[in-house]
C-alpha atoms as a PDB file:
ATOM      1  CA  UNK A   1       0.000   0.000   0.000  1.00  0.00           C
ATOM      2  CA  UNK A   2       2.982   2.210   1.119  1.00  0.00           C
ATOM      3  CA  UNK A   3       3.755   2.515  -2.663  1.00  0.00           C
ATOM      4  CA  UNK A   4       0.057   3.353  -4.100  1.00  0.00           C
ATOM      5  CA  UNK A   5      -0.808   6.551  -2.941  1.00  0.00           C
ATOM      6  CA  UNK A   6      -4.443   6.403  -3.905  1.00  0.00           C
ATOM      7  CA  UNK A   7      -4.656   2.930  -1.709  1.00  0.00           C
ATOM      8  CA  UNK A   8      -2.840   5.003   1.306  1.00  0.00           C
ATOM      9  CA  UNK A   9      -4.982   7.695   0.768  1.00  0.00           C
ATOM     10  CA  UNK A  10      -8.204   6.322   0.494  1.00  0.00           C
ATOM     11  CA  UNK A  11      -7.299   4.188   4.053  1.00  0.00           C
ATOM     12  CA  UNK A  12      -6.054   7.195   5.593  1.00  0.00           C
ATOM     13  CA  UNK A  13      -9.614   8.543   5.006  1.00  0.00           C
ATOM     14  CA  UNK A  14     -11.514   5.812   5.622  1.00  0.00           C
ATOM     15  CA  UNK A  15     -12.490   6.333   9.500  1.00  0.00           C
ATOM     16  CA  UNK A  16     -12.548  10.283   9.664  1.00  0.00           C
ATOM     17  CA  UNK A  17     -15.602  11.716   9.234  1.00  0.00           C
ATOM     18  CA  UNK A  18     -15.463  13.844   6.091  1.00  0.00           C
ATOM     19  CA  UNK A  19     -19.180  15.472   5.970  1.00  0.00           C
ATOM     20  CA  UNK A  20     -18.605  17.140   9.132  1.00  0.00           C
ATOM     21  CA  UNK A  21     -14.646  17.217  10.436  1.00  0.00           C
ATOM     22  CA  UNK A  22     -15.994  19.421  13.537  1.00  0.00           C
ATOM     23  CA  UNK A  23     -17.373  16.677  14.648  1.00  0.00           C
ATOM     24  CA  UNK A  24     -14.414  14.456  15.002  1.00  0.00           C
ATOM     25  CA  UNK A  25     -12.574  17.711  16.196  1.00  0.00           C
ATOM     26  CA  UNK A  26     -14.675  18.162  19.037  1.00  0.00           C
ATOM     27  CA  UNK A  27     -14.890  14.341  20.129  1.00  0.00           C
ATOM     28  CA  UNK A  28     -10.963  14.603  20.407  1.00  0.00           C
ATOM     29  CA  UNK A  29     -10.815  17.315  21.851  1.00  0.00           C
ATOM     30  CA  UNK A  30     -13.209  16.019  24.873  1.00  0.00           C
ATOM     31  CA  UNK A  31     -10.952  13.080  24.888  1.00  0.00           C
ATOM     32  CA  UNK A  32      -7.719  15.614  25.255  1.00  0.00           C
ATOM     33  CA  UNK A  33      -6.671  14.138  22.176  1.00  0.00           C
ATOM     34  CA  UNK A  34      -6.729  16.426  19.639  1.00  0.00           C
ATOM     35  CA  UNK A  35      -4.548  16.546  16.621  1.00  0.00           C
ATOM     36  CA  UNK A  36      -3.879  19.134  13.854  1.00  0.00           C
ATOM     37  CA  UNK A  37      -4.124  17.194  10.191  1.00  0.00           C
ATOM     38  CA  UNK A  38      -0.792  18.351   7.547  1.00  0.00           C
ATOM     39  CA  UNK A  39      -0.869  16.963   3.718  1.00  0.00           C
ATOM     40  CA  UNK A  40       1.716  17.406   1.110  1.00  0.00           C
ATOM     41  CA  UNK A  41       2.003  19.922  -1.816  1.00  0.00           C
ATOM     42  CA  UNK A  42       5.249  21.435  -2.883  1.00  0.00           C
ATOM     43  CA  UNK A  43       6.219  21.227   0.896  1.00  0.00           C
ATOM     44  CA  UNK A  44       4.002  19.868   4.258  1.00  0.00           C
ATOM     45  CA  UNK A  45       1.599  22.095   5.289  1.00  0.00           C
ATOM     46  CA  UNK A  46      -1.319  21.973   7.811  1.00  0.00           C
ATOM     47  CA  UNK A  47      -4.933  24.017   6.116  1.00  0.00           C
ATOM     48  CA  UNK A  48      -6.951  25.974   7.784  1.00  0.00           C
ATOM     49  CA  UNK A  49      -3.598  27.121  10.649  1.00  0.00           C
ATOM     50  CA  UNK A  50      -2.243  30.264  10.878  1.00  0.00           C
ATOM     51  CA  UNK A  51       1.133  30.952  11.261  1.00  0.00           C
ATOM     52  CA  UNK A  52       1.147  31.852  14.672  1.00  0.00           C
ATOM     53  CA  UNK A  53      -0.290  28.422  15.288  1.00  0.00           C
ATOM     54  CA  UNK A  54       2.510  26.306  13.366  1.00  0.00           C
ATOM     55  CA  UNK A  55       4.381  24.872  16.269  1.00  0.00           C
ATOM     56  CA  UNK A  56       1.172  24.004  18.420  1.00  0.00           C
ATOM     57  CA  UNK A  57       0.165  21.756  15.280  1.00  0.00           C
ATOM     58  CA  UNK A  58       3.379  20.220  14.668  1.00  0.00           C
ATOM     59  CA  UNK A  59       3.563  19.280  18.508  1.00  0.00           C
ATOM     60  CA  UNK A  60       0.211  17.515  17.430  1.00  0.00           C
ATOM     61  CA  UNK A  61       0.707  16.239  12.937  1.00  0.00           C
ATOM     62  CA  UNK A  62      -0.903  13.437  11.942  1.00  0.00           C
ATOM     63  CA  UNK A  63       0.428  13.760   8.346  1.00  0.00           C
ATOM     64  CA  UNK A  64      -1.811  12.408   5.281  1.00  0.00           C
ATOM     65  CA  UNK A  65       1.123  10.669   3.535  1.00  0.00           C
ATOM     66  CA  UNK A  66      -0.882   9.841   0.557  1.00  0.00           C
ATOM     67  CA  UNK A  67      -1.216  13.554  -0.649  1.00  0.00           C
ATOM     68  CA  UNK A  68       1.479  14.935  -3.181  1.00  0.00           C
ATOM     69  CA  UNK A  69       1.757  17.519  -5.370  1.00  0.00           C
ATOM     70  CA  UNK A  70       1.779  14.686  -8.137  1.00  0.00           C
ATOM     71  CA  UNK A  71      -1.714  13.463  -8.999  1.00  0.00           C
ATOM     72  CA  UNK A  72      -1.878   9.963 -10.463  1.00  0.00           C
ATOM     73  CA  UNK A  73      -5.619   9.963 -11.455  1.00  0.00           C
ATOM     74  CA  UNK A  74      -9.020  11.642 -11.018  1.00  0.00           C
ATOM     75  CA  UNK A  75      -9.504   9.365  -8.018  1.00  0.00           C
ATOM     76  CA  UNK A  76      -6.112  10.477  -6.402  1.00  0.00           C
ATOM     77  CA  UNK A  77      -7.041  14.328  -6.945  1.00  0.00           C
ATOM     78  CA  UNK A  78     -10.833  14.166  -5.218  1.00  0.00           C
ATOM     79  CA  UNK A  79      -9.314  11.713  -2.138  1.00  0.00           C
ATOM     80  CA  UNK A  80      -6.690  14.520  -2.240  1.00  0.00           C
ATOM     81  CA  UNK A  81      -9.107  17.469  -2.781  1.00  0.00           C
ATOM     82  CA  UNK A  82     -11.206  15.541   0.308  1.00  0.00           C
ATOM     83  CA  UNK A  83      -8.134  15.445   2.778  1.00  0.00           C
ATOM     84  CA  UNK A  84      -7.257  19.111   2.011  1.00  0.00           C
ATOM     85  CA  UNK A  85     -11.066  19.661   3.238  1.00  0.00           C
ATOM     86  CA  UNK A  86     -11.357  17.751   5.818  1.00  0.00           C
ATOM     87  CA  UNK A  87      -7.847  18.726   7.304  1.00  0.00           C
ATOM     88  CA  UNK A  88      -9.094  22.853   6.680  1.00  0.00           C
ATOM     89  CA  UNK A  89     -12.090  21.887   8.463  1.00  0.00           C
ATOM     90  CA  UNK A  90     -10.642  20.048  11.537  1.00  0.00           C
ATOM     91  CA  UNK A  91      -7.826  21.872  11.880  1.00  0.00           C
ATOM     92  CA  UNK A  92      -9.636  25.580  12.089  1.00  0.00           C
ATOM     93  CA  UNK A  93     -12.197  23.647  14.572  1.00  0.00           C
ATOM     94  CA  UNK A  94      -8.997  22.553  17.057  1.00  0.00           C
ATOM     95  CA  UNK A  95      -7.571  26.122  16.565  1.00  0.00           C
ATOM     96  CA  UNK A  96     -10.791  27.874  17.588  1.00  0.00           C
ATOM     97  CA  UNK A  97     -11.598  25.697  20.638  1.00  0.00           C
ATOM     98  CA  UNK A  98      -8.756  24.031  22.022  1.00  0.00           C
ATOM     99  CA  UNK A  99      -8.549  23.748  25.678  1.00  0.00           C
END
């Protein structure tokens, strides 16, 4: 799997909630588990976090390691499109209400 990035993808996404990330947001962070979500491009980065934010979030990456900035097929660009939301999502959720 390690070497098909639409399989890795596509089971990296596979539990998460993507219709509604605050949801998953706000049962980890009741749990005091919360997690800031980084994909790959050109170079790591985590949506939805302001700068001012980085090092809380990389105390915290859970890294999508099936995003690239090469996209293999129309399947690999909407799982990658979908972790790029969902990450946005969660991540501006944990910001905003972090304990």
């Amino acid at each position: 799997m390690a070497d098909d990035p639409v399989a890795l993808l596509r089971s990296e996404l596979s539990n998460l909630n993507l219709t509604a990330p605050e949801i998953d947001a706000k049962r980890d962070i009741t749990k005091s588990h919360e997690v800031c979500y980084s994909v790959n491009s050109y170079t790591k980065y985590f949506p939805g976090v302001p700068d001012k934010y980085l090092k809380y979030c990389e105390e915290r990456e859970i890294n999508f390691k099936g995003t690239d900035d090469v996209v293999l097929n129309k399947t690999h660009w909407k799982l990658i499109t979908e972790a790029i939301k969902y990450a946005e999502e969660y991540n501006t959720y944990v910001i905003h209400h972090r304990k």
